[in-house]
PDB file of N, CA and C in Angstrom:
ATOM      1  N   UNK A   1      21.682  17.336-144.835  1.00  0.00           N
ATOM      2  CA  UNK A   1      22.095  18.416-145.720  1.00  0.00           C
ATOM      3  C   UNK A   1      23.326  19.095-145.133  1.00  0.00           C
ATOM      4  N   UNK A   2      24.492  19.483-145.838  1.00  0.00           N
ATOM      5  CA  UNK A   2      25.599  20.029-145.665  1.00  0.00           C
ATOM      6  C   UNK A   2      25.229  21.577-145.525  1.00  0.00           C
ATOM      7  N   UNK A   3      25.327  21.895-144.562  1.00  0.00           N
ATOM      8  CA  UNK A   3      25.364  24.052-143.739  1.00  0.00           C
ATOM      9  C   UNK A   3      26.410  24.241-144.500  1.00  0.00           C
ATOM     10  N   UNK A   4      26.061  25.534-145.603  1.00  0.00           N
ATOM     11  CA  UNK A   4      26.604  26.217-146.269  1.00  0.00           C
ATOM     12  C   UNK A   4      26.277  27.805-145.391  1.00  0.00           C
ATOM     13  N   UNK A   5      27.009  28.878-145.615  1.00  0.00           N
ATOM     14  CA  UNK A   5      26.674  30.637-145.027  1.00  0.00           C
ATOM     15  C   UNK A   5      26.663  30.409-143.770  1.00  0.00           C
ATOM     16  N   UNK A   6      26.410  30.811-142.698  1.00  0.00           N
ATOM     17  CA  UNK A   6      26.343  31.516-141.456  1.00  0.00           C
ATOM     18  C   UNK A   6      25.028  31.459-141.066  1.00  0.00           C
ATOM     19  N   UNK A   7      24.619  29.576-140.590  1.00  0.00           N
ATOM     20  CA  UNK A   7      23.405  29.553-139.701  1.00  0.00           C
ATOM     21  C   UNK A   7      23.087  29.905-139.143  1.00  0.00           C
ATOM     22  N   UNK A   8      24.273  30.455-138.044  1.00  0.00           N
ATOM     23  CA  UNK A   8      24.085  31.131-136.903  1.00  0.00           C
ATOM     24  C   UNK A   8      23.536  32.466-137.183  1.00  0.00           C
ATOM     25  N   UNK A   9      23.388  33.129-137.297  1.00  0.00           N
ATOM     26  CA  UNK A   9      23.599  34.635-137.864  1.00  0.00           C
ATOM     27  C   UNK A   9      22.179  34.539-137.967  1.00  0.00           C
ATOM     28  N   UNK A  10      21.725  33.568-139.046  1.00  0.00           N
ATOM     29  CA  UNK A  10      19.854  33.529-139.461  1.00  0.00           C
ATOM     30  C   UNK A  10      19.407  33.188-138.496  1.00  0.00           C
ATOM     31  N   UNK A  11      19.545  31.914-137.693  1.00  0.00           N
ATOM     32  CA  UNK A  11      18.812  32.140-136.172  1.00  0.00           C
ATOM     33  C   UNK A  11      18.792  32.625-135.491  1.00  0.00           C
ATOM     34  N   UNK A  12      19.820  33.530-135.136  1.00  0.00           N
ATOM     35  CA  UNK A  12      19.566  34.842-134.664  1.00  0.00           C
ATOM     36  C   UNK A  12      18.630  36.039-134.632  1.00  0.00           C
ATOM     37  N   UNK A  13      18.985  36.045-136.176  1.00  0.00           N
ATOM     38  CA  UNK A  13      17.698  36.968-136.667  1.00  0.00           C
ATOM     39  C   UNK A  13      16.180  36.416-136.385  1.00  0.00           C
ATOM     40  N   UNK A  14      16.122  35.061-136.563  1.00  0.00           N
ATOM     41  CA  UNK A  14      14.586  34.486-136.376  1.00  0.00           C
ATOM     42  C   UNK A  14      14.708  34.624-134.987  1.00  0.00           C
ATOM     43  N   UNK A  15      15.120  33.992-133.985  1.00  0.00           N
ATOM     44  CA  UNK A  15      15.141  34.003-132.621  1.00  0.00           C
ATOM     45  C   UNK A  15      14.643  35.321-132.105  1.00  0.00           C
ATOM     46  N   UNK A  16      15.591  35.983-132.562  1.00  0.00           N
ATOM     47  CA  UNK A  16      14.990  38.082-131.917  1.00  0.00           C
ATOM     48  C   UNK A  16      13.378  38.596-132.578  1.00  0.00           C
ATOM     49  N   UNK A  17      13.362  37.899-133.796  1.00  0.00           N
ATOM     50  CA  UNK A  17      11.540  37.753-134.579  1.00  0.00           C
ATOM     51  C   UNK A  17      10.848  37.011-133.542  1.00  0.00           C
ATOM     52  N   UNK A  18      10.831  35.750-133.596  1.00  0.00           N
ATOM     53  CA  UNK A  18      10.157  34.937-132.885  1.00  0.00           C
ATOM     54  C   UNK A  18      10.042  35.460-131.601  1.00  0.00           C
ATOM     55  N   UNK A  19      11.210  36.261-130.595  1.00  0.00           N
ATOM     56  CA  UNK A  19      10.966  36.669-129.275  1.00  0.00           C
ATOM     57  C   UNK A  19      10.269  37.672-129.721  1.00  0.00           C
ATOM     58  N   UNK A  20      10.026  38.425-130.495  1.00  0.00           N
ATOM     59  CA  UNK A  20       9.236  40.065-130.685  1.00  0.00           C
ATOM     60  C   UNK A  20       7.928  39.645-130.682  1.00  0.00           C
ATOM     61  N   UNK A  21       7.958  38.394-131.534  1.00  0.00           N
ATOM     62  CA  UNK A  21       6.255  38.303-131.690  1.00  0.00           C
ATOM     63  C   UNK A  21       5.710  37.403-130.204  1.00  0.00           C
ATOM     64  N   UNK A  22       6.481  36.993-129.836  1.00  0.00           N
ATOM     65  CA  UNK A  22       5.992  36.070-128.325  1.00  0.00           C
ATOM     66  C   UNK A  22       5.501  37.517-127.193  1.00  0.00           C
ATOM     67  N   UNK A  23       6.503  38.891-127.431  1.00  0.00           N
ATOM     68  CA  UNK A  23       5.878  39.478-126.532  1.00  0.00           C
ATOM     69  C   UNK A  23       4.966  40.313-126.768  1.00  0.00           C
ATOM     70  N   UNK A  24       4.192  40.618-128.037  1.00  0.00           N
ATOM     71  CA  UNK A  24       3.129  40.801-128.740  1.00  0.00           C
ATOM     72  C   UNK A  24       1.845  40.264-128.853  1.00  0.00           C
ATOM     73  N   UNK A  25       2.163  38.884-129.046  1.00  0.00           N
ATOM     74  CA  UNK A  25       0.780  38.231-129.240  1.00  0.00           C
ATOM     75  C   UNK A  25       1.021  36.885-128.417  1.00  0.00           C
ATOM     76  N   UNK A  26      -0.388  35.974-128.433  1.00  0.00           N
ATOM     77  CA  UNK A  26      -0.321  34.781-127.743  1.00  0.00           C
ATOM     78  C   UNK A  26       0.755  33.603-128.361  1.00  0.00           C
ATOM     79  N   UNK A  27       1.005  32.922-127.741  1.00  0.00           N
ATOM     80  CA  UNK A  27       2.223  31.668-128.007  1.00  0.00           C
ATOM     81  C   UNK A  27       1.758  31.019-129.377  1.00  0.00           C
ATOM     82  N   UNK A  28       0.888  30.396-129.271  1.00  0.00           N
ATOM     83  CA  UNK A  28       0.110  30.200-130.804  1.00  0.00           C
ATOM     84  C   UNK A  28       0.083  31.014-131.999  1.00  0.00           C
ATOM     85  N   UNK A  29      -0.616  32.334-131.654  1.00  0.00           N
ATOM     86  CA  UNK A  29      -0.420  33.089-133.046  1.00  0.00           C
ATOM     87  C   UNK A  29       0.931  33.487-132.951  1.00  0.00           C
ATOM     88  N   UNK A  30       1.715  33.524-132.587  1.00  0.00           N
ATOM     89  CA  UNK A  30       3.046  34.079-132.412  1.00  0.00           C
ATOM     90  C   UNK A  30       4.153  33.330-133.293  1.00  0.00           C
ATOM     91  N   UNK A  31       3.897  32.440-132.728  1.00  0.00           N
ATOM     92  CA  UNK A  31       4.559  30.943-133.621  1.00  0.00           C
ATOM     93  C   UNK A  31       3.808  30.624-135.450  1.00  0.00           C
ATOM     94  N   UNK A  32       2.766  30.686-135.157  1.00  0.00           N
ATOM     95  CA  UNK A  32       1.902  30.691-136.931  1.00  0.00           C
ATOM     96  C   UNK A  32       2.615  31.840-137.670  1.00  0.00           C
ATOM     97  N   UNK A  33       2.496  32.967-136.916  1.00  0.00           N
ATOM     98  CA  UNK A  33       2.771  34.206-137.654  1.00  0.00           C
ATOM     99  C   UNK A  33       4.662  34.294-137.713  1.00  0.00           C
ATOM    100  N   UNK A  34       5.466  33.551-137.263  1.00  0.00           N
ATOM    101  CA  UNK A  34       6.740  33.620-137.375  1.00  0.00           C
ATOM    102  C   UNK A  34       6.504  32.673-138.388  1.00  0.00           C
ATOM    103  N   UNK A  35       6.606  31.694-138.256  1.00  0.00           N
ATOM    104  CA  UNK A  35       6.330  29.899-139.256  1.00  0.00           C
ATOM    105  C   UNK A  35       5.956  31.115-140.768  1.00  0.00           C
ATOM    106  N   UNK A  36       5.189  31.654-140.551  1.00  0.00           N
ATOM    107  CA  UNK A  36       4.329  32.279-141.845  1.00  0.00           C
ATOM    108  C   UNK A  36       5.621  33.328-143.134  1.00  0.00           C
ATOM    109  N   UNK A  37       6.435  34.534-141.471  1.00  0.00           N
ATOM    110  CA  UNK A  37       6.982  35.342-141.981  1.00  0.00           C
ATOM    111  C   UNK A  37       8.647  34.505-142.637  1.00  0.00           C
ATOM    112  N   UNK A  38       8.909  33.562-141.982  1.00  0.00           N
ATOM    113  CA  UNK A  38      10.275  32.944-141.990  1.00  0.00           C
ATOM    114  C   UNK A  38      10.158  31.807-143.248  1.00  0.00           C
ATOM    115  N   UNK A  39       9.348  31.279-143.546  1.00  0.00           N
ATOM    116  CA  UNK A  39       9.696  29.727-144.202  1.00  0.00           C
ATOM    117  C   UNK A  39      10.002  30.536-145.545  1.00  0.00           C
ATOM    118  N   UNK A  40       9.495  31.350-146.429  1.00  0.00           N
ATOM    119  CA  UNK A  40      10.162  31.719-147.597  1.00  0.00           C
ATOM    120  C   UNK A  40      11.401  31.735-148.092  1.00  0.00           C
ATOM    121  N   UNK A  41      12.014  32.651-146.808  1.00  0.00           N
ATOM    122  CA  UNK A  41      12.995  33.134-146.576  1.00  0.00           C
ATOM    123  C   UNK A  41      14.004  31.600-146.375  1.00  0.00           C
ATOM    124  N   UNK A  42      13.789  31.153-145.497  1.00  0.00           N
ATOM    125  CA  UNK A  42      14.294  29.964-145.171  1.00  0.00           C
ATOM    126  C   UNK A  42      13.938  28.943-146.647  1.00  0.00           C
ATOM    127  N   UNK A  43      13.130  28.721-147.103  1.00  0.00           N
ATOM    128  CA  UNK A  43      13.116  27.637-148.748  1.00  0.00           C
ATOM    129  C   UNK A  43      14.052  28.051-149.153  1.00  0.00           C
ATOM    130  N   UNK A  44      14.199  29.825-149.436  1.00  0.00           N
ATOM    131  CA  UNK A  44      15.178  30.174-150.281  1.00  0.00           C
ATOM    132  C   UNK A  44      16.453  29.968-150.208  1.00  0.00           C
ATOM    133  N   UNK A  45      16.794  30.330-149.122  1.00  0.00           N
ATOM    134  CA  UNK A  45      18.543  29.585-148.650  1.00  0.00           C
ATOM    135  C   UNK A  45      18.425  28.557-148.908  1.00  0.00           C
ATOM    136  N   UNK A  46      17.593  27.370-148.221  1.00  0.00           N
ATOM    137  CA  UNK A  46      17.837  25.567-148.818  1.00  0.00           C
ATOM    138  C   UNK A  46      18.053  25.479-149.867  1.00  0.00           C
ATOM    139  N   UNK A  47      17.225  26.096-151.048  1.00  0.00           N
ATOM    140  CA  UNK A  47      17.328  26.032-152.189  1.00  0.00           C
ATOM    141  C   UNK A  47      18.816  26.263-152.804  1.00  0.00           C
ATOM    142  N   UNK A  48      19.504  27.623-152.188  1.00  0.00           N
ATOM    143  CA  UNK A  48      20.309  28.167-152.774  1.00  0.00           C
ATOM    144  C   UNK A  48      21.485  27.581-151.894  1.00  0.00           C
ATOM    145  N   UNK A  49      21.261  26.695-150.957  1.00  0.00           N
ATOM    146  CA  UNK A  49      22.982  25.945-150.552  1.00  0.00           C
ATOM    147  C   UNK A  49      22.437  25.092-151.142  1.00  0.00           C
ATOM    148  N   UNK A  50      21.709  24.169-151.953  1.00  0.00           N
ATOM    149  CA  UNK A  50      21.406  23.194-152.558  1.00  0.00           C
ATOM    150  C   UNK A  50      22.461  23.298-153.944  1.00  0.00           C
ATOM    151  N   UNK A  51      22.706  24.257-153.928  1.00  0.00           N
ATOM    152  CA  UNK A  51      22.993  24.841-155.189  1.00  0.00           C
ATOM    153  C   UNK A  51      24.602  25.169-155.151  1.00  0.00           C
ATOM    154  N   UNK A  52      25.092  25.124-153.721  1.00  0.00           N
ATOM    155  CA  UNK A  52      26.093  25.282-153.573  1.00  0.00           C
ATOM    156  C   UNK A  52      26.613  26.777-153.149  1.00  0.00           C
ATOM    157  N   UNK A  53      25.357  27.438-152.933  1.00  0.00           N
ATOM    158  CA  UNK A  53      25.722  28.853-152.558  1.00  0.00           C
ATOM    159  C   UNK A  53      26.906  29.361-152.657  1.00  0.00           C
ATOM    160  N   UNK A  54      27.682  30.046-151.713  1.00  0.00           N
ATOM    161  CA  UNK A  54      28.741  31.079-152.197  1.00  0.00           C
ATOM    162  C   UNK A  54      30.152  29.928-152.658  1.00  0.00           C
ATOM    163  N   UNK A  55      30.124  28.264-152.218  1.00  0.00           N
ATOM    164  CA  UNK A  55      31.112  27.929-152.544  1.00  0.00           C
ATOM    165  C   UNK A  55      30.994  27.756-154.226  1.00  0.00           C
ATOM    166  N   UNK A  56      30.180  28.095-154.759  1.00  0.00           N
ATOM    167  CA  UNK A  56      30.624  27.413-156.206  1.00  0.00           C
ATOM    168  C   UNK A  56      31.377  28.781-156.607  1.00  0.00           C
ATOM    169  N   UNK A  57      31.503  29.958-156.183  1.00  0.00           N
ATOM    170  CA  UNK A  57      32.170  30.881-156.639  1.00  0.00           C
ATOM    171  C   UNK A  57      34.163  30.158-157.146  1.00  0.00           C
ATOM    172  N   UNK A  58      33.892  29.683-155.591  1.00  0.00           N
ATOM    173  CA  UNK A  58      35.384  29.529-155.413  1.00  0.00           C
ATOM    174  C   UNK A  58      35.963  27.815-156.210  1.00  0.00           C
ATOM    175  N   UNK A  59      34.453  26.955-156.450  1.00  0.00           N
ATOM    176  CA  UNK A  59      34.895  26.368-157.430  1.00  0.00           C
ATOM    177  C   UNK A  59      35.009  26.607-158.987  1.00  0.00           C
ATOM    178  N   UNK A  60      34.011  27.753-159.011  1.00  0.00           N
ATOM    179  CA  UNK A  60      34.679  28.444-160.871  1.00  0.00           C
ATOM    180  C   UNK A  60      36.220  29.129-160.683  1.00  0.00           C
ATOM    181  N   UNK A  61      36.392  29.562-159.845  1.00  0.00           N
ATOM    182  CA  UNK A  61      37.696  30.041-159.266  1.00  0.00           C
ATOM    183  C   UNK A  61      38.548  28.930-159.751  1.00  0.00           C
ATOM    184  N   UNK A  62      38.450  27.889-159.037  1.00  0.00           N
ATOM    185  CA  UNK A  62      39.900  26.846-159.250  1.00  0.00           C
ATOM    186  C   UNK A  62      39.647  25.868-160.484  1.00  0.00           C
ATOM    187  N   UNK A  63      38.651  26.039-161.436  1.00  0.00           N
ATOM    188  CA  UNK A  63      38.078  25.741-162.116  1.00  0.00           C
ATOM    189  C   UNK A  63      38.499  26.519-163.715  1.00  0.00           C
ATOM    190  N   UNK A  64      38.587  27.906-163.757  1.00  0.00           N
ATOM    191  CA  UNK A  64      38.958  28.775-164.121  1.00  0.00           C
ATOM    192  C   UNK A  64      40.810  29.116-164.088  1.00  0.00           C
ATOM    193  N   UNK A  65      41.115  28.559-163.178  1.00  0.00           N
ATOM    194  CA  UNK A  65      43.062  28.971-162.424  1.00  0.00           C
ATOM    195  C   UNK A  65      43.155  27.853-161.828  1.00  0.00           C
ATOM    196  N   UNK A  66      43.285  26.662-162.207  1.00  0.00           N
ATOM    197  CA  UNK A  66      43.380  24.765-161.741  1.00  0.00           C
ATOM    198  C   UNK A  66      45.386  25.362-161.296  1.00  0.00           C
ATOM    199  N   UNK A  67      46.094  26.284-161.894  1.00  0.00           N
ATOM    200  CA  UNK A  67      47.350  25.741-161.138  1.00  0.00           C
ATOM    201  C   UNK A  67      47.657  27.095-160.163  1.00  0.00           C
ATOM    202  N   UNK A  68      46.703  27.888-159.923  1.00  0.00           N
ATOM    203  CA  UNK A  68      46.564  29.036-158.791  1.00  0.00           C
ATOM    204  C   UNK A  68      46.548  30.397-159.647  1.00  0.00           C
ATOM    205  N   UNK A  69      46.535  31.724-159.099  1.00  0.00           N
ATOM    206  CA  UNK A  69      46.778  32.994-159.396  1.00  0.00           C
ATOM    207  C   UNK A  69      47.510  33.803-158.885  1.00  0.00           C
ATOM    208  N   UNK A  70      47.884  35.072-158.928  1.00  0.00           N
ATOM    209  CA  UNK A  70      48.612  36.076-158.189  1.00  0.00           C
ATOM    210  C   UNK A  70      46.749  37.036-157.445  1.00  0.00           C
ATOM    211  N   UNK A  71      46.129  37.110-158.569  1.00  0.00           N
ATOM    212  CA  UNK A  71      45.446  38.255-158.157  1.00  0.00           C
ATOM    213  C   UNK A  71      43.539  37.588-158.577  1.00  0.00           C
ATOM    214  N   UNK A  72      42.933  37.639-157.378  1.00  0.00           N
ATOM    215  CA  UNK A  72      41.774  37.027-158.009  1.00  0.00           C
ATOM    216  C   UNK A  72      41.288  37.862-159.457  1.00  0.00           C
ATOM    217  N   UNK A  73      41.325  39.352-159.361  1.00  0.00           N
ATOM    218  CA  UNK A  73      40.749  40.136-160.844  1.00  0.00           C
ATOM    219  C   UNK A  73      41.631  39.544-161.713  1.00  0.00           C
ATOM    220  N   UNK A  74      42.782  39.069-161.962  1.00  0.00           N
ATOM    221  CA  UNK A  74      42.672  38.182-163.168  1.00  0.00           C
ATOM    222  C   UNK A  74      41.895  37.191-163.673  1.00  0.00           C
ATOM    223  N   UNK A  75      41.886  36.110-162.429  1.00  0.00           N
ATOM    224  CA  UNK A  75      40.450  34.819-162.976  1.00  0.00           C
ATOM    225  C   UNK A  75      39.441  34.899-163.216  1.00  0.00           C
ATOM    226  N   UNK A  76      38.690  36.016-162.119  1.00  0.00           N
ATOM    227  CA  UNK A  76      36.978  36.104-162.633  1.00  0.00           C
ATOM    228  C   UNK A  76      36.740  37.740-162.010  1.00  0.00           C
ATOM    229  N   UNK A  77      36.073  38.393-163.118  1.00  0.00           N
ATOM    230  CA  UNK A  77      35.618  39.372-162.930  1.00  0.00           C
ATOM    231  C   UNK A  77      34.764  40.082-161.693  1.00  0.00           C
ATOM    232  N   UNK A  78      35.746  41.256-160.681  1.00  0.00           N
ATOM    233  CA  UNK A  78      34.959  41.927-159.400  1.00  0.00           C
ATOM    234  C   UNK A  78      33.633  41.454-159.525  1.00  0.00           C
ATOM    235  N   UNK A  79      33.157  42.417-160.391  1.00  0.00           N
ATOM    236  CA  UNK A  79      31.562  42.119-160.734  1.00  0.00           C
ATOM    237  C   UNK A  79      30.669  41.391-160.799  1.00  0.00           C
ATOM    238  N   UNK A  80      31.500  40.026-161.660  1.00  0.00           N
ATOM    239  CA  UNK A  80      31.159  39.113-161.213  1.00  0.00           C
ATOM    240  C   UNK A  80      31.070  38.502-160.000  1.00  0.00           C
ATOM    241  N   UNK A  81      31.933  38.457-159.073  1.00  0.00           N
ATOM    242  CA  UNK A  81      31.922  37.815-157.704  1.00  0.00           C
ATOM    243  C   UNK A  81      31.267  38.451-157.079  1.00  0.00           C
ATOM    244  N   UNK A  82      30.824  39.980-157.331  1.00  0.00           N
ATOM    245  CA  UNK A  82      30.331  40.650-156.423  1.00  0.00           C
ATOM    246  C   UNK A  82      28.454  40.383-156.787  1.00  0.00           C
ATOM    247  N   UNK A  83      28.490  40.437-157.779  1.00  0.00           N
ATOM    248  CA  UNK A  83      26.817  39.656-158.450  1.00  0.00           C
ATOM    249  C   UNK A  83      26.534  38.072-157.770  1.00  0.00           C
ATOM    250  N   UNK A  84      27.534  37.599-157.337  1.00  0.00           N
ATOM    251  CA  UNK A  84      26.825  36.232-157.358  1.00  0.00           C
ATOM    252  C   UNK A  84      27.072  36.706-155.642  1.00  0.00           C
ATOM    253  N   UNK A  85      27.837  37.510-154.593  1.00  0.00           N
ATOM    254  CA  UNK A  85      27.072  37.373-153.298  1.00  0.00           C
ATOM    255  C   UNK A  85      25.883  37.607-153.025  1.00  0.00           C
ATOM    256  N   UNK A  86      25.804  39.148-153.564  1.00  0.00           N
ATOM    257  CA  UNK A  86      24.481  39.737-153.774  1.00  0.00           C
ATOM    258  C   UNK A  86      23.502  38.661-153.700  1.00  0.00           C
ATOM    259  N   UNK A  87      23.538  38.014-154.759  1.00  0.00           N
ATOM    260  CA  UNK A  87      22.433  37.074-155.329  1.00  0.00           C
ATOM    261  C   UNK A  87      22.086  36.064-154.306  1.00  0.00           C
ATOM    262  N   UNK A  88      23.375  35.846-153.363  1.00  0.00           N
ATOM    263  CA  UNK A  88      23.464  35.107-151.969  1.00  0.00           C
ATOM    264  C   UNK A  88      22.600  35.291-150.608  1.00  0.00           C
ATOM    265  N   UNK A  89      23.247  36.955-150.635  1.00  0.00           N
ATOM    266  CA  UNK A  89      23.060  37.786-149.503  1.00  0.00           C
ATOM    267  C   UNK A  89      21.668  38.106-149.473  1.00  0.00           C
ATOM    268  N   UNK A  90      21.458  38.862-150.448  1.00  0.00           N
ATOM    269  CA  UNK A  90      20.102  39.588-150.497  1.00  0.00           C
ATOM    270  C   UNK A  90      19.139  38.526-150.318  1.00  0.00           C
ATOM    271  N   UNK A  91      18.470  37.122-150.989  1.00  0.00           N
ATOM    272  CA  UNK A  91      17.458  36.577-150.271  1.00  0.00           C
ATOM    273  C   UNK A  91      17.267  36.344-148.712  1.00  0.00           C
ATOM    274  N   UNK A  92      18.956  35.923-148.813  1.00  0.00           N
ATOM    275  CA  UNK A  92      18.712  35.693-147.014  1.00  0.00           C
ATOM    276  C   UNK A  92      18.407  36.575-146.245  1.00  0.00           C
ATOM    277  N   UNK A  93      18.458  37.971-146.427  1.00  0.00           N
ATOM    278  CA  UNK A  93      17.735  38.756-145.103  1.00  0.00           C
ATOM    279  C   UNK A  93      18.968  40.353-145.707  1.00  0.00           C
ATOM    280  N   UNK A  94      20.322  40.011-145.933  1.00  0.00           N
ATOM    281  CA  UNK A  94      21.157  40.867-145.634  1.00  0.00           C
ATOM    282  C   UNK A  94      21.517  42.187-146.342  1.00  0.00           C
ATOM    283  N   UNK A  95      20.926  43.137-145.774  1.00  0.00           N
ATOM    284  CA  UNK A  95      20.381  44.534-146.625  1.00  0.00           C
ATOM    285  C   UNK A  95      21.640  44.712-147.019  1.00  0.00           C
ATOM    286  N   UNK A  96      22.501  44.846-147.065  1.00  0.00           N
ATOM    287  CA  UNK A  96      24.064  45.250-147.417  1.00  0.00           C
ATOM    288  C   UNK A  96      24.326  44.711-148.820  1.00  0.00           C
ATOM    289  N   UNK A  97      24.561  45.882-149.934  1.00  0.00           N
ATOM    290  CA  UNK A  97      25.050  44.813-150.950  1.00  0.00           C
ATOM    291  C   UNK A  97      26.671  44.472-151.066  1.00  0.00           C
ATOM    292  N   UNK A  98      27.093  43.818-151.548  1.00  0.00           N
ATOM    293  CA  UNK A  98      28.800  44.429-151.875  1.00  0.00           C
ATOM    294  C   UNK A  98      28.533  44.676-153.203  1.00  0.00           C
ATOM    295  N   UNK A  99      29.789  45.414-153.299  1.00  0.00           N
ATOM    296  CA  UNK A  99      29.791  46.415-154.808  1.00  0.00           C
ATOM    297  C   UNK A  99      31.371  45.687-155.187  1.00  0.00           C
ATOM    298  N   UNK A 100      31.578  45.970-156.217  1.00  0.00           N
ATOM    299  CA  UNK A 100      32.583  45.337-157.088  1.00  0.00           C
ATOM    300  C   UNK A 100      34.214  46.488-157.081  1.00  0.00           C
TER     301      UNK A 100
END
C-alpha cells in the first residue's frame, strides 16, 4: 500500500499511548488494550488513503484548472478544501480543524 499523510506523526502518537499503557498495566493487557484503543482509528486512515486521502484534493484541482491558475479560490472553493481536510484530519486523531 502507497503512505499517504504523515505516518510518522500517528506513530508517534501510538508509541507515547502504547508507552503510557506499558507503565500502567502488565505487557499483555497493555498491548490488548492499545490493539483495542488504536485499530479503529488506524482502519479509518487505511480506508481513507485507500481513497486517496488529501491527494485527490489536488487531483480535482488539476482536474478542474488542466492548464494551471493564478489563485487556488478561483478553481475550488476555501470551503471546500477546507471540508475535505477536516474530513482527513479529524478521523485521524487531529483536534485542530482548518477553517476556510
Amino acid at each position: 500500500m502507497i503512505q499517504n499523510g504523515h505516518p510518522a506523526n500517528y506513530t508517534g502518537l501510538t508509541d507515547a499511548t502504547l508507552s503510557q499503557a506499558l507503565s500502567d498495566d502488565e505487557p499483555v493487557t497493555a498491548f490488548e488494550s492499545n490493539e483495542r484503543a488504536r485499530r479503529p482509528m488506524t482502519s479509518e486512515i487505511v480506508r481513507m488513503n485507500r481513497m486517496m486521502g488529501l491527494d485527490a484534493v489536488l487531483d480535482l484541482v488539476d482536474e478542474l484548472a488542466p492548464t494551471g491558475f493564478a489563485r487556488i479560490e478561483d478553481v475550488l472553493d476555501p470551503a471546500e478544501i477546507a471540508s475535505r481536510i477536516n474530513n482527513h484530519k479529524l478521523p485521524a486523531g487531529y483536534a485542530r480543524k482548518v477553517s476556510a
